[in-house]
N, C-alpha and C. Protein backbone atom coordinates (compact mmCIF):
# COMPACT_ATOMS: atom_id res chain seq x y z
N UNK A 1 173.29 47.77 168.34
CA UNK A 1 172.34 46.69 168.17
C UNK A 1 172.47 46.07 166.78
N UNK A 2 172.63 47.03 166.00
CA UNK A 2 173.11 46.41 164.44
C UNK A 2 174.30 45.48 164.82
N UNK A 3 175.26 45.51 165.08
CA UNK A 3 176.46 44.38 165.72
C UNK A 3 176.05 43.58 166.25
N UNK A 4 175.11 43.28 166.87
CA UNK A 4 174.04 42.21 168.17
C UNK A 4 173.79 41.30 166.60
N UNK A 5 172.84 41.66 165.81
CA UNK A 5 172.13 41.20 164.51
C UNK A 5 173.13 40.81 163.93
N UNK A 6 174.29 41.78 163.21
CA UNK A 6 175.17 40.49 162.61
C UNK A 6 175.50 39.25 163.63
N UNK A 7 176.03 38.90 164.58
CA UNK A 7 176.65 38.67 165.87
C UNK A 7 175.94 37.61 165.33
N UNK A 8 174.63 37.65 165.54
CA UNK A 8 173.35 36.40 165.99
C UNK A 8 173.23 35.51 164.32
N UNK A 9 173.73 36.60 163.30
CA UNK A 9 173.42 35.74 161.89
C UNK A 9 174.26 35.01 161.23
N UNK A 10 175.48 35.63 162.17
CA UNK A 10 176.93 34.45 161.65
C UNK A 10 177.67 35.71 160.87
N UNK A 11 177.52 36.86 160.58
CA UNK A 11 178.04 37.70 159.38
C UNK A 11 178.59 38.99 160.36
N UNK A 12 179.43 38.50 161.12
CA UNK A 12 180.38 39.27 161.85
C UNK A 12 181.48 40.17 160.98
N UNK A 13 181.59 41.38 161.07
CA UNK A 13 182.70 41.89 160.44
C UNK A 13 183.99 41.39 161.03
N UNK A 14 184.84 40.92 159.82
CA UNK A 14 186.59 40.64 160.68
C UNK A 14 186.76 41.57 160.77
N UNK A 15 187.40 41.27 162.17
CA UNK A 15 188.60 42.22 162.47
C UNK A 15 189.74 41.81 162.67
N UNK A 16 190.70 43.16 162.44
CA UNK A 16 192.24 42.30 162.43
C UNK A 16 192.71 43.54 163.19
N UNK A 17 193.89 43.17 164.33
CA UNK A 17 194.91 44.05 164.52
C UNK A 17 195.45 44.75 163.42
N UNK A 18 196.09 43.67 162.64
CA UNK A 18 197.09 44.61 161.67
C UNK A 18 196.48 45.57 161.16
N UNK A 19 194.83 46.08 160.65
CA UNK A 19 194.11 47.31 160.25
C UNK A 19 194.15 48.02 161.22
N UNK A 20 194.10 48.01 162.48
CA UNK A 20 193.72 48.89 163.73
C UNK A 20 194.75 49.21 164.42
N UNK A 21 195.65 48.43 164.38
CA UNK A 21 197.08 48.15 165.55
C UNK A 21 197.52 49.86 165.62
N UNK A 22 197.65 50.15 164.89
CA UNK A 22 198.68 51.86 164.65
C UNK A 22 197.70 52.60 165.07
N UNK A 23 196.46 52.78 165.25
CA UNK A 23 195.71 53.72 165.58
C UNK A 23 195.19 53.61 167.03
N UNK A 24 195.19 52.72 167.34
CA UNK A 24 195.09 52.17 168.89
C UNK A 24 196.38 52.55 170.05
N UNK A 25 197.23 52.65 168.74
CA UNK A 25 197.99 53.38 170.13
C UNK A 25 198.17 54.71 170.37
N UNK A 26 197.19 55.35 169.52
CA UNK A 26 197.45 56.99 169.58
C UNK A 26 196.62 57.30 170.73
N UNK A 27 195.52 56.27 171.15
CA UNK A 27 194.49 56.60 171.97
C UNK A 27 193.49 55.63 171.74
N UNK A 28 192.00 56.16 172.43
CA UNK A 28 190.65 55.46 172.75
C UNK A 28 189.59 56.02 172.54
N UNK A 29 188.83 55.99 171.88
CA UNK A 29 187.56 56.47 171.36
C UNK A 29 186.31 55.51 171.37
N UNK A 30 186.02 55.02 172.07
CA UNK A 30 185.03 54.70 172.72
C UNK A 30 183.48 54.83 172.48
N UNK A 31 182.80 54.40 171.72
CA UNK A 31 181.30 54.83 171.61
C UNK A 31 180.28 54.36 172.21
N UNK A 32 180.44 53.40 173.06
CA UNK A 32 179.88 53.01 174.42
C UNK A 32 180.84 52.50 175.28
N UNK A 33 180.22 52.86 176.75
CA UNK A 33 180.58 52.49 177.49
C UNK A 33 179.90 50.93 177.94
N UNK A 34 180.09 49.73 178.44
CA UNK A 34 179.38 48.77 178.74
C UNK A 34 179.60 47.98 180.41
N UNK A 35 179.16 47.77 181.14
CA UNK A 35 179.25 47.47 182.53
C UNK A 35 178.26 45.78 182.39
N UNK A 36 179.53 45.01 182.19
CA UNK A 36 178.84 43.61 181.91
C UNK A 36 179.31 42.52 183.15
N UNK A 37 178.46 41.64 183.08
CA UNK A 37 178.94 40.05 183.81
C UNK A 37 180.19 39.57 183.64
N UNK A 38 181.52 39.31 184.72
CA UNK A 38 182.26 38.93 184.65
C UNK A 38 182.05 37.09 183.49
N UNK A 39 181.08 37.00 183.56
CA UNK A 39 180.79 35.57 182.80
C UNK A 39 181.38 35.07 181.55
N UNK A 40 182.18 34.13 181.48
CA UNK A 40 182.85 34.11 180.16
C UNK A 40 182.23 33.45 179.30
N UNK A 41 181.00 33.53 179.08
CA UNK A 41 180.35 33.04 177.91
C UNK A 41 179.65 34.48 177.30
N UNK A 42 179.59 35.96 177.86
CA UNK A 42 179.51 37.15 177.29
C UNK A 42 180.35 37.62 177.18
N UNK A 43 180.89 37.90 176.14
CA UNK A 43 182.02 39.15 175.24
C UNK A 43 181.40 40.62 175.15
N UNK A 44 181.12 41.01 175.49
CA UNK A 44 180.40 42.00 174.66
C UNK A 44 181.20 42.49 173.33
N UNK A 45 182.37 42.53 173.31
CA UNK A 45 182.95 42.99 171.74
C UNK A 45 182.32 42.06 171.04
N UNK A 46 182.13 40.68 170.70
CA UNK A 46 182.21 39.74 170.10
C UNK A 46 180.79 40.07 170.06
N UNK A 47 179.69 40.12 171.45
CA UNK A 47 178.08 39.70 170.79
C UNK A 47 177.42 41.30 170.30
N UNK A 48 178.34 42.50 169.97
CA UNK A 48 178.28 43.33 169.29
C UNK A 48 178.53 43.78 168.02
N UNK A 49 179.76 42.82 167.58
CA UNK A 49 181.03 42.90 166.48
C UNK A 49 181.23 43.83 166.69
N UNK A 50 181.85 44.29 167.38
CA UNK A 50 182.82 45.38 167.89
C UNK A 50 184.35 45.26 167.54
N UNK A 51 184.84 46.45 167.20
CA UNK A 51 186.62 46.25 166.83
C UNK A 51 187.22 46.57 168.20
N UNK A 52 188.68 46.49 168.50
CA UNK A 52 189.26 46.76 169.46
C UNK A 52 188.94 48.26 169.37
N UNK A 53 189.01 49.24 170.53
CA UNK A 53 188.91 50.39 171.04
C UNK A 53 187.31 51.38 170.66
N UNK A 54 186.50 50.32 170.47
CA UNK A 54 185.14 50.92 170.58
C UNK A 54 183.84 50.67 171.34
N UNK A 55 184.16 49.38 172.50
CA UNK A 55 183.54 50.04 173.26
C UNK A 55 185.04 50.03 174.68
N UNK A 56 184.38 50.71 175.73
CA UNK A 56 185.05 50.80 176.82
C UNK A 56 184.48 49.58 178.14
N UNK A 57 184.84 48.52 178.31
CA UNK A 57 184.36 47.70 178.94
C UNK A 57 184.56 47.55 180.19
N UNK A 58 183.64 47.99 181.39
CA UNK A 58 183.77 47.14 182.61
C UNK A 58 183.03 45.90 183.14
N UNK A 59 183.79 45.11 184.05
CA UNK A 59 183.36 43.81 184.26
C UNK A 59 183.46 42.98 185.44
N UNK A 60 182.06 42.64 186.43
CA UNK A 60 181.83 42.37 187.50
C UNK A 60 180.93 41.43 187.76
N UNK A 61 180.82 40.12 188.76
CA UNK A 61 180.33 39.05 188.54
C UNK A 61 178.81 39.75 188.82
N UNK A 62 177.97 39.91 188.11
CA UNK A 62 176.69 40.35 188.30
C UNK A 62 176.58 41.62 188.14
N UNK A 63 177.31 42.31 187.06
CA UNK A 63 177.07 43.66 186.73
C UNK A 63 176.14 44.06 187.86
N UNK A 64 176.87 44.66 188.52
CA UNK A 64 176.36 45.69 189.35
C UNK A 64 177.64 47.17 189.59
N UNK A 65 177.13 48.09 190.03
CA UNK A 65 177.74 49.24 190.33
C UNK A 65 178.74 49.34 191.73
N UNK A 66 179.73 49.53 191.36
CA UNK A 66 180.59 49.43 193.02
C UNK A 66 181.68 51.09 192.72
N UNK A 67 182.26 51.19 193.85
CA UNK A 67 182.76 52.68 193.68
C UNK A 67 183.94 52.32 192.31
N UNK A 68 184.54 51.02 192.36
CA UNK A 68 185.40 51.31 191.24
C UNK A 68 185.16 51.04 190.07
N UNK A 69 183.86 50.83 189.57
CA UNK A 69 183.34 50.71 188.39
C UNK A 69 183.17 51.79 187.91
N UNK A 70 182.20 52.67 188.97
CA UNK A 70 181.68 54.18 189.00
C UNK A 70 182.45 54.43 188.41
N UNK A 71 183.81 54.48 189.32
CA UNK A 71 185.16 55.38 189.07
C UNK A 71 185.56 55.31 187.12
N UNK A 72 185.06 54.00 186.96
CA UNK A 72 186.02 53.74 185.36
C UNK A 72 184.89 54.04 184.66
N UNK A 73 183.45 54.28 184.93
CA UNK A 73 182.46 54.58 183.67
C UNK A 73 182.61 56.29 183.71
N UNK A 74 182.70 56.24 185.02
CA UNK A 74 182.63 58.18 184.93
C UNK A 74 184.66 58.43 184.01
N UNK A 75 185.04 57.82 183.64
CA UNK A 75 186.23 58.25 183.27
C UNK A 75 185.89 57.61 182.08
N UNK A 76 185.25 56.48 181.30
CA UNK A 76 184.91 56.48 179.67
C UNK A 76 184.17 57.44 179.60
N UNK A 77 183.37 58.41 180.38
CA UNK A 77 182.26 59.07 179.71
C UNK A 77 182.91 60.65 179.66
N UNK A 78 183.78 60.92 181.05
CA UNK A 78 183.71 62.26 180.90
C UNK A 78 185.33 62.34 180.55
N UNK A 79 186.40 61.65 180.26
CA UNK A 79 187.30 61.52 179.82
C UNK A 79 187.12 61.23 178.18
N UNK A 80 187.11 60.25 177.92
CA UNK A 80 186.63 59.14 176.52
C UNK A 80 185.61 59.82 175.58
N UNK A 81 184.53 61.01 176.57
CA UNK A 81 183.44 61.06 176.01
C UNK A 81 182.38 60.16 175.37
N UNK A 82 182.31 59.27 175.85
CA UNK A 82 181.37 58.33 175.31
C UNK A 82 180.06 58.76 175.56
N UNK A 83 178.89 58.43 175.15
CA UNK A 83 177.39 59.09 175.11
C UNK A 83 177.18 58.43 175.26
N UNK A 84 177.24 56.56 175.80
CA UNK A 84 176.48 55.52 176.34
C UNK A 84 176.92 54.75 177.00
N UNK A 85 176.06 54.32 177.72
CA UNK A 85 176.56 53.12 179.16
C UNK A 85 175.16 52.37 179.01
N UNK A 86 176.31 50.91 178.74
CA UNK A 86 174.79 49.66 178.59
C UNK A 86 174.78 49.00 180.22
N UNK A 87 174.61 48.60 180.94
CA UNK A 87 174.35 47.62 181.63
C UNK A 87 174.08 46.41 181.29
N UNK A 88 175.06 45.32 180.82
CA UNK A 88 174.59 44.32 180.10
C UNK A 88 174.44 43.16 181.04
N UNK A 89 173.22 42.68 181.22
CA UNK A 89 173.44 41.36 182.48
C UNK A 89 172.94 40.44 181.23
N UNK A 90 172.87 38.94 182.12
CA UNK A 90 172.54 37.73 180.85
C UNK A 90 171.82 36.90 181.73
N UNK A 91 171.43 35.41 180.68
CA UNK A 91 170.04 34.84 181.37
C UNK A 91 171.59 34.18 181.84
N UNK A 92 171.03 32.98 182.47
CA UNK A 92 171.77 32.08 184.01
C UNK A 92 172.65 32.87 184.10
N UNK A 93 172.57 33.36 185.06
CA UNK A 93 173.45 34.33 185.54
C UNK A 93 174.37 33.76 186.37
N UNK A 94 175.42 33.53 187.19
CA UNK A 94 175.61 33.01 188.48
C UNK A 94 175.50 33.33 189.76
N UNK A 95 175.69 34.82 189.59
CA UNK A 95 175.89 35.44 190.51
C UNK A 95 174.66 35.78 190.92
N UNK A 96 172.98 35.96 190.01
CA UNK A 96 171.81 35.99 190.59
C UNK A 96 171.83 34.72 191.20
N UNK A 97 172.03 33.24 190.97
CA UNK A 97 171.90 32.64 191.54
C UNK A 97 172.20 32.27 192.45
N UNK A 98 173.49 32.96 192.85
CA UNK A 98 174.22 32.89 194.53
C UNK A 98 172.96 33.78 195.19
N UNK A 99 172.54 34.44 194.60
CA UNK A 99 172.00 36.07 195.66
C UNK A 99 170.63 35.08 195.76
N UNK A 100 170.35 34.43 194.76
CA UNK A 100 168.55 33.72 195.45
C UNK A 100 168.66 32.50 196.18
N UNK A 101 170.05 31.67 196.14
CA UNK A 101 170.37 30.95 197.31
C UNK A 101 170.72 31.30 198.15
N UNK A 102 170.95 32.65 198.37
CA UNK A 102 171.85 33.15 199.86
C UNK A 102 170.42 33.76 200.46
N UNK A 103 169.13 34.27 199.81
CA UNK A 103 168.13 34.66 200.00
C UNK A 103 167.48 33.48 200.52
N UNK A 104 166.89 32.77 199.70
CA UNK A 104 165.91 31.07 199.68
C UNK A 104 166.37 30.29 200.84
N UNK A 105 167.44 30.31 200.94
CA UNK A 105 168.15 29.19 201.55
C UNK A 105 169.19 29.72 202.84
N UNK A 106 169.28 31.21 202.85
CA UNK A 106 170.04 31.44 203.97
C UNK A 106 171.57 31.00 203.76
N UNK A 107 172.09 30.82 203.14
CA UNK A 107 173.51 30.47 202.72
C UNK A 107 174.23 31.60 202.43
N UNK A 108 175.84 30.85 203.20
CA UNK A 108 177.04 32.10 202.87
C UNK A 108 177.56 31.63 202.00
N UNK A 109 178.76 32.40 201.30
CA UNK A 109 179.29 31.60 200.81
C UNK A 109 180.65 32.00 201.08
N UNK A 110 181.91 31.49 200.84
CA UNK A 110 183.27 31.61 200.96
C UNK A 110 183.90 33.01 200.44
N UNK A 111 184.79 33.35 201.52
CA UNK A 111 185.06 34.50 200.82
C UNK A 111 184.77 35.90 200.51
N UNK A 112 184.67 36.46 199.87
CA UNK A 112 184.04 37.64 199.22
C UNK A 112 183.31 37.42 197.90
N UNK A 113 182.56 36.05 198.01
CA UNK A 113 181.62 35.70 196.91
C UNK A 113 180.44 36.40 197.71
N UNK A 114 180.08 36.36 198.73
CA UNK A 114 178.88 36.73 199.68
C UNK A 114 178.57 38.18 199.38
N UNK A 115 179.67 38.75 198.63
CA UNK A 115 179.45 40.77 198.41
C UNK A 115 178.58 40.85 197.29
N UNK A 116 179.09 39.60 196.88
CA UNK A 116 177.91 39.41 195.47
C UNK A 116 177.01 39.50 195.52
N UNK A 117 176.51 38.13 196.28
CA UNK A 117 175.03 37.85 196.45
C UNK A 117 174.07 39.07 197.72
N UNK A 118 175.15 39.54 198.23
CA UNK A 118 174.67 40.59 199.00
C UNK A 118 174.12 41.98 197.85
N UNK A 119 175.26 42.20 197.49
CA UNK A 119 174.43 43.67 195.78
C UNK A 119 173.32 43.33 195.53
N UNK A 120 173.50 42.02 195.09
CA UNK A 120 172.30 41.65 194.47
C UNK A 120 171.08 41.27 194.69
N UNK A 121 170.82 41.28 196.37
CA UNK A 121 169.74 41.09 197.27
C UNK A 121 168.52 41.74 196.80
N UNK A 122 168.86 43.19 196.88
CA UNK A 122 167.64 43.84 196.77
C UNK A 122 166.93 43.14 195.30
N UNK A 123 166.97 43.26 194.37
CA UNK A 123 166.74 42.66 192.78
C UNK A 123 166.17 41.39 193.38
N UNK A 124 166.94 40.19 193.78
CA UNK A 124 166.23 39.03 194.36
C UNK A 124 164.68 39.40 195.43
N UNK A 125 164.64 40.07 196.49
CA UNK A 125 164.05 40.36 197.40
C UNK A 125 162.16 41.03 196.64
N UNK A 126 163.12 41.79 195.58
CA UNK A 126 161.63 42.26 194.85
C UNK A 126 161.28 41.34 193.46
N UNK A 127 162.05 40.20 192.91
CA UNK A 127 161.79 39.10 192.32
C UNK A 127 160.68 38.47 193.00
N UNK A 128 161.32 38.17 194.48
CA UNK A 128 160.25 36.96 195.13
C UNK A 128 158.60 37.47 195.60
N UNK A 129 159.01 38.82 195.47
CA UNK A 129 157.67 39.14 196.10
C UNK A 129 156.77 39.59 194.24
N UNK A 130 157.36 40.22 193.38
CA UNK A 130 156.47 40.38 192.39
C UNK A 130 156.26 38.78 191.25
N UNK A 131 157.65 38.57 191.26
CA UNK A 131 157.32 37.14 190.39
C UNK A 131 158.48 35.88 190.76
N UNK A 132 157.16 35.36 191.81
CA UNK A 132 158.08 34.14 192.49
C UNK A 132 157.56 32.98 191.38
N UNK A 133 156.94 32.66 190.36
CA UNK A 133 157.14 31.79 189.31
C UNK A 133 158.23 32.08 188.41
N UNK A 134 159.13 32.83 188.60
CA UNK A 134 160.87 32.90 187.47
C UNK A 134 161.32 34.10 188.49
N UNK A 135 161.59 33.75 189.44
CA UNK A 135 162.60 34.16 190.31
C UNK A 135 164.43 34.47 189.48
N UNK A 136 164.91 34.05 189.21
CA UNK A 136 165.93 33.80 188.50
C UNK A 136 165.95 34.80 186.80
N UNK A 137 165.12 34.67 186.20
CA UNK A 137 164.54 35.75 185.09
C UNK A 137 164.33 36.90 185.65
N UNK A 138 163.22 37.43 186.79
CA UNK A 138 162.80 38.67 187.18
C UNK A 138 164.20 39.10 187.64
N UNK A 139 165.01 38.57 188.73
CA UNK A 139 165.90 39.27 189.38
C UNK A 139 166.63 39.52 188.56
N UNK A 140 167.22 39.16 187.43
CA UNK A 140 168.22 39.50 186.42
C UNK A 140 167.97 40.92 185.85
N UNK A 141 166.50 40.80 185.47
CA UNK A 141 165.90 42.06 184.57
C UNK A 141 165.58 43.49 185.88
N UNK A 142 165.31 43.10 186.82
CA UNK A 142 165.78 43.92 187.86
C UNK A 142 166.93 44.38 187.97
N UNK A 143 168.16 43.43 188.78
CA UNK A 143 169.34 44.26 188.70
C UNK A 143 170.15 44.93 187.95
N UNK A 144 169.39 44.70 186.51
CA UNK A 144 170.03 45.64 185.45
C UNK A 144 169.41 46.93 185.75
N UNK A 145 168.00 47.03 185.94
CA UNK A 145 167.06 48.20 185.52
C UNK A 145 167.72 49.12 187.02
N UNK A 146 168.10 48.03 188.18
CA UNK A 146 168.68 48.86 189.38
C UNK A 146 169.51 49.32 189.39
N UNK A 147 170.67 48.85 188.38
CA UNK A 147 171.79 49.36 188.23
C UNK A 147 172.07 50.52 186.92
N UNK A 148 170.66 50.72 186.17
CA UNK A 148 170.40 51.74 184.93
C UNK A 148 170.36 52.88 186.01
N UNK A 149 169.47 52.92 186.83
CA UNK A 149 168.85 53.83 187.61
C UNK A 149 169.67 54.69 188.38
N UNK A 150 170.59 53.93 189.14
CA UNK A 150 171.71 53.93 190.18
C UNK A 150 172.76 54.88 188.83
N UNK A 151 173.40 54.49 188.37
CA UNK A 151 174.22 55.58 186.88
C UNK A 151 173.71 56.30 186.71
N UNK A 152 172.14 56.48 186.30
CA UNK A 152 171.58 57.63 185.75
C UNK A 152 171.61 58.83 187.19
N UNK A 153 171.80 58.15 188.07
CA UNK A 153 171.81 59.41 189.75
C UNK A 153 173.57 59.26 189.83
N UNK A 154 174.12 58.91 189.56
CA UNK A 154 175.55 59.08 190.22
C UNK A 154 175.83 60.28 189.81
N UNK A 155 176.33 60.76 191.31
CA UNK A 155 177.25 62.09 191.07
C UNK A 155 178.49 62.29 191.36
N UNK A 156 179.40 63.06 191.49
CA UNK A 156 178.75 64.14 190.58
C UNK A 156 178.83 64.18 188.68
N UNK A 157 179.27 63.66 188.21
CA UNK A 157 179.60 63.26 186.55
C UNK A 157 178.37 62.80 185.69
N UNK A 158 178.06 61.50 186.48
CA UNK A 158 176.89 60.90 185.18
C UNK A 158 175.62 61.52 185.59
N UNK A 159 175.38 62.15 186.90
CA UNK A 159 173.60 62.28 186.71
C UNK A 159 173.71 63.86 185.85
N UNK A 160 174.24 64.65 186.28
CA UNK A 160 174.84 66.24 185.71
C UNK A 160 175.20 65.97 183.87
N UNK A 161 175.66 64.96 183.32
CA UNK A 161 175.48 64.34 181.65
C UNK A 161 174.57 64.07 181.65
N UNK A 162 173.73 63.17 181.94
CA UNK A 162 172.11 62.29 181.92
C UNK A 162 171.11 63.64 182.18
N UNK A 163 171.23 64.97 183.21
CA UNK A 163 170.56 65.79 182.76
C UNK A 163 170.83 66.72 181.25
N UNK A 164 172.09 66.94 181.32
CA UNK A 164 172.45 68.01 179.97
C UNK A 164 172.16 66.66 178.72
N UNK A 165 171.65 65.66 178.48
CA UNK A 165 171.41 65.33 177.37
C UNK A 165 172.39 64.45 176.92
N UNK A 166 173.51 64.47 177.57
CA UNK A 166 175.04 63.86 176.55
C UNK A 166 175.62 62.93 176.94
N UNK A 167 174.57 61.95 178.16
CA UNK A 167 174.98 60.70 178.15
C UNK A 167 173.63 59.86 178.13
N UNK A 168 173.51 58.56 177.62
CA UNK A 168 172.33 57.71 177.83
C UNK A 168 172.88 56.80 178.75
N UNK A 169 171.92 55.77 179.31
CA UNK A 169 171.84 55.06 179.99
C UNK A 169 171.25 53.74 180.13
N UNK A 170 171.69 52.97 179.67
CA UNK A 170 170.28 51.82 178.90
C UNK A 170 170.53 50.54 179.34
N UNK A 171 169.49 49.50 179.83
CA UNK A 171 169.94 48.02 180.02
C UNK A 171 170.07 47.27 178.79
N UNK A 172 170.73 46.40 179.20
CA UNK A 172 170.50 45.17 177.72
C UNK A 172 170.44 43.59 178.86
N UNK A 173 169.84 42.47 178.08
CA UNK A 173 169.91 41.55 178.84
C UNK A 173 170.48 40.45 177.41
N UNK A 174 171.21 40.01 177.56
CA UNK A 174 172.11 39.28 176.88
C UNK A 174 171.78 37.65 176.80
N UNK A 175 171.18 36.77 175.80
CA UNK A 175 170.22 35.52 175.85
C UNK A 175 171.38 34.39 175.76
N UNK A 176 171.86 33.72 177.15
CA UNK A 176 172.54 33.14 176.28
C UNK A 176 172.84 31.81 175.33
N UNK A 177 170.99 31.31 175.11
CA UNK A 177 170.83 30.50 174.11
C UNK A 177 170.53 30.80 172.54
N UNK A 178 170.43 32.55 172.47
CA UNK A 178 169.77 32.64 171.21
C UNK A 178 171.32 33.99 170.92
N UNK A 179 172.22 34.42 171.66
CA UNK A 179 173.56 34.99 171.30
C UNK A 179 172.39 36.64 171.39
N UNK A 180 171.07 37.20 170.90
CA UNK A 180 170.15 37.96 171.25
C UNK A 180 170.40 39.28 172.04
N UNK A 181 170.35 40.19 171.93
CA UNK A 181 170.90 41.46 173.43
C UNK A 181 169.35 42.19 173.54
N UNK A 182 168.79 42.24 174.31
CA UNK A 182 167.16 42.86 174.50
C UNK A 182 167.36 43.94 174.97
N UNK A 183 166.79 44.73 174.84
CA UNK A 183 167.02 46.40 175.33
C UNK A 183 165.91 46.16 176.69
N UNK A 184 166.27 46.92 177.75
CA UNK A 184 165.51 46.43 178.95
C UNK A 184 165.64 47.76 179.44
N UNK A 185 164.14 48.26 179.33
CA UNK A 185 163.52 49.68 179.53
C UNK A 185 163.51 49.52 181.10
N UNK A 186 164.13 50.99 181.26
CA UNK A 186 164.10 51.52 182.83
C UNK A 186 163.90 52.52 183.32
C-alpha cells in the first residue's frame, strides 16, 4: 500500500532492468501474489511501484477464480512462498458490465465473453437485490469479496495456509480516476 501512495503522488521509485536484470534470472521471489482485471488501464506493478519479480501476477477479464488461476496462485504461494494474494478488481469494470447486461437485459454475448458475465452473475444478482441504486459499484465490491472468500476455502493448498497463518487473503478495489487501491474487507 506504501507503493499505491507513492503511485498516486507522482514519486514512483525507478526502476531499471540493468539493476535487477542478473538477479531475475536466478529466480522469483514474490511478495504478493495479485489476481487482477485483464483491463489495461490497471498495472498492478505500476499502481504499486513494484520492481520486476515482486509481485506474482495473474490476470482475467473480471478477476475472478477459474481452475487455472487457482492452479498459478496455489503455485506463487506454495512454490514462490508468497504470504499474500490481493484480489484486485477496479471501478468501470467491463466485464461487471457485461454480467449486469447479460442479467438486466437478458443478453448473450459472442463467444466465450458470456463465461464472463456468467462468473460474475452471482455478485450482479446480490448487487440488484441489496443495492439497485449503484448496481455497477456494489457488484464490483462483491466479486472481489466472492472471490477473497472462494481462495481463502480452496483446497487443498490455500485454505490448509489461510488456516496455519502463512497466507493472507485480501481484496483491493483499484479507483480508476483517483490511481487509489482501497482495501475491501471480507
Amino acid at each position: 500500500m506504501h507503493g499505491n501512495d507513492r503511485y498516486v503522488s507522482g514519486v514512483e521509485t525507478p526502476n531499471s532492468f540493468k539493476t535487477t536484470g542478473a538477479a531475475l534470472t536466478l529466480g522469483q521471489n514474490p511478495y504478493a501474489c495479485i489476481l487482477g482485471c485483464a483491463d489495461s488501464r490497471v498495472s498492478p506493478e505500476l499502481c504499486f511501484d513494484e520492481n520486476q519479480g515482486d509481485l506474482f501476477v495473474t490476470r482475467i477479464a473480471g478477476n475472478f477464480v477459474t481452475t487455472e488461476i487457482l492452479a498459478s496462485l496455489e503455485y506463487g504461494t506454495v512454490v514462490l512462498q508468497s504470504p499474500l494474494i490481493m484480489v484486485l478488481g477496479h471501478t468501470s469494470c467491463g466485464a461487471v458490465g457485461a454480467a449486469i447486461k447479460a442479467m438486466e437485459n437478458h443478453e448473450d454475448f459472442p463467444g466465450h465473453i458470456q463465461t464472463l458475465a456468467t462468473a460474475i452473475s452471482p455478485a450482479v444478482k446480490q448487487a440488484l437485490k441489496t443495492a439497485p441504486h449503484d448496481v455497477p459499484g456494489y457488484a464490483t465490491r462483491i466479486n472481489i469479496i466472492n472471490n477473497v472468500l472462494r481462495l481463502r476455502e480452496a483446497t487443498p493448498f490455500l485454505s490448509h495456509q489461510v488456516v496455519k497463518g502463512r497466507l493472507m487473503v485480501v481484496g483491493g478495489l483499484y479507483d480508476l480516476n483517483t490511481g487509489r487501491v482501497e482495501v475491501i474487507d471480507a
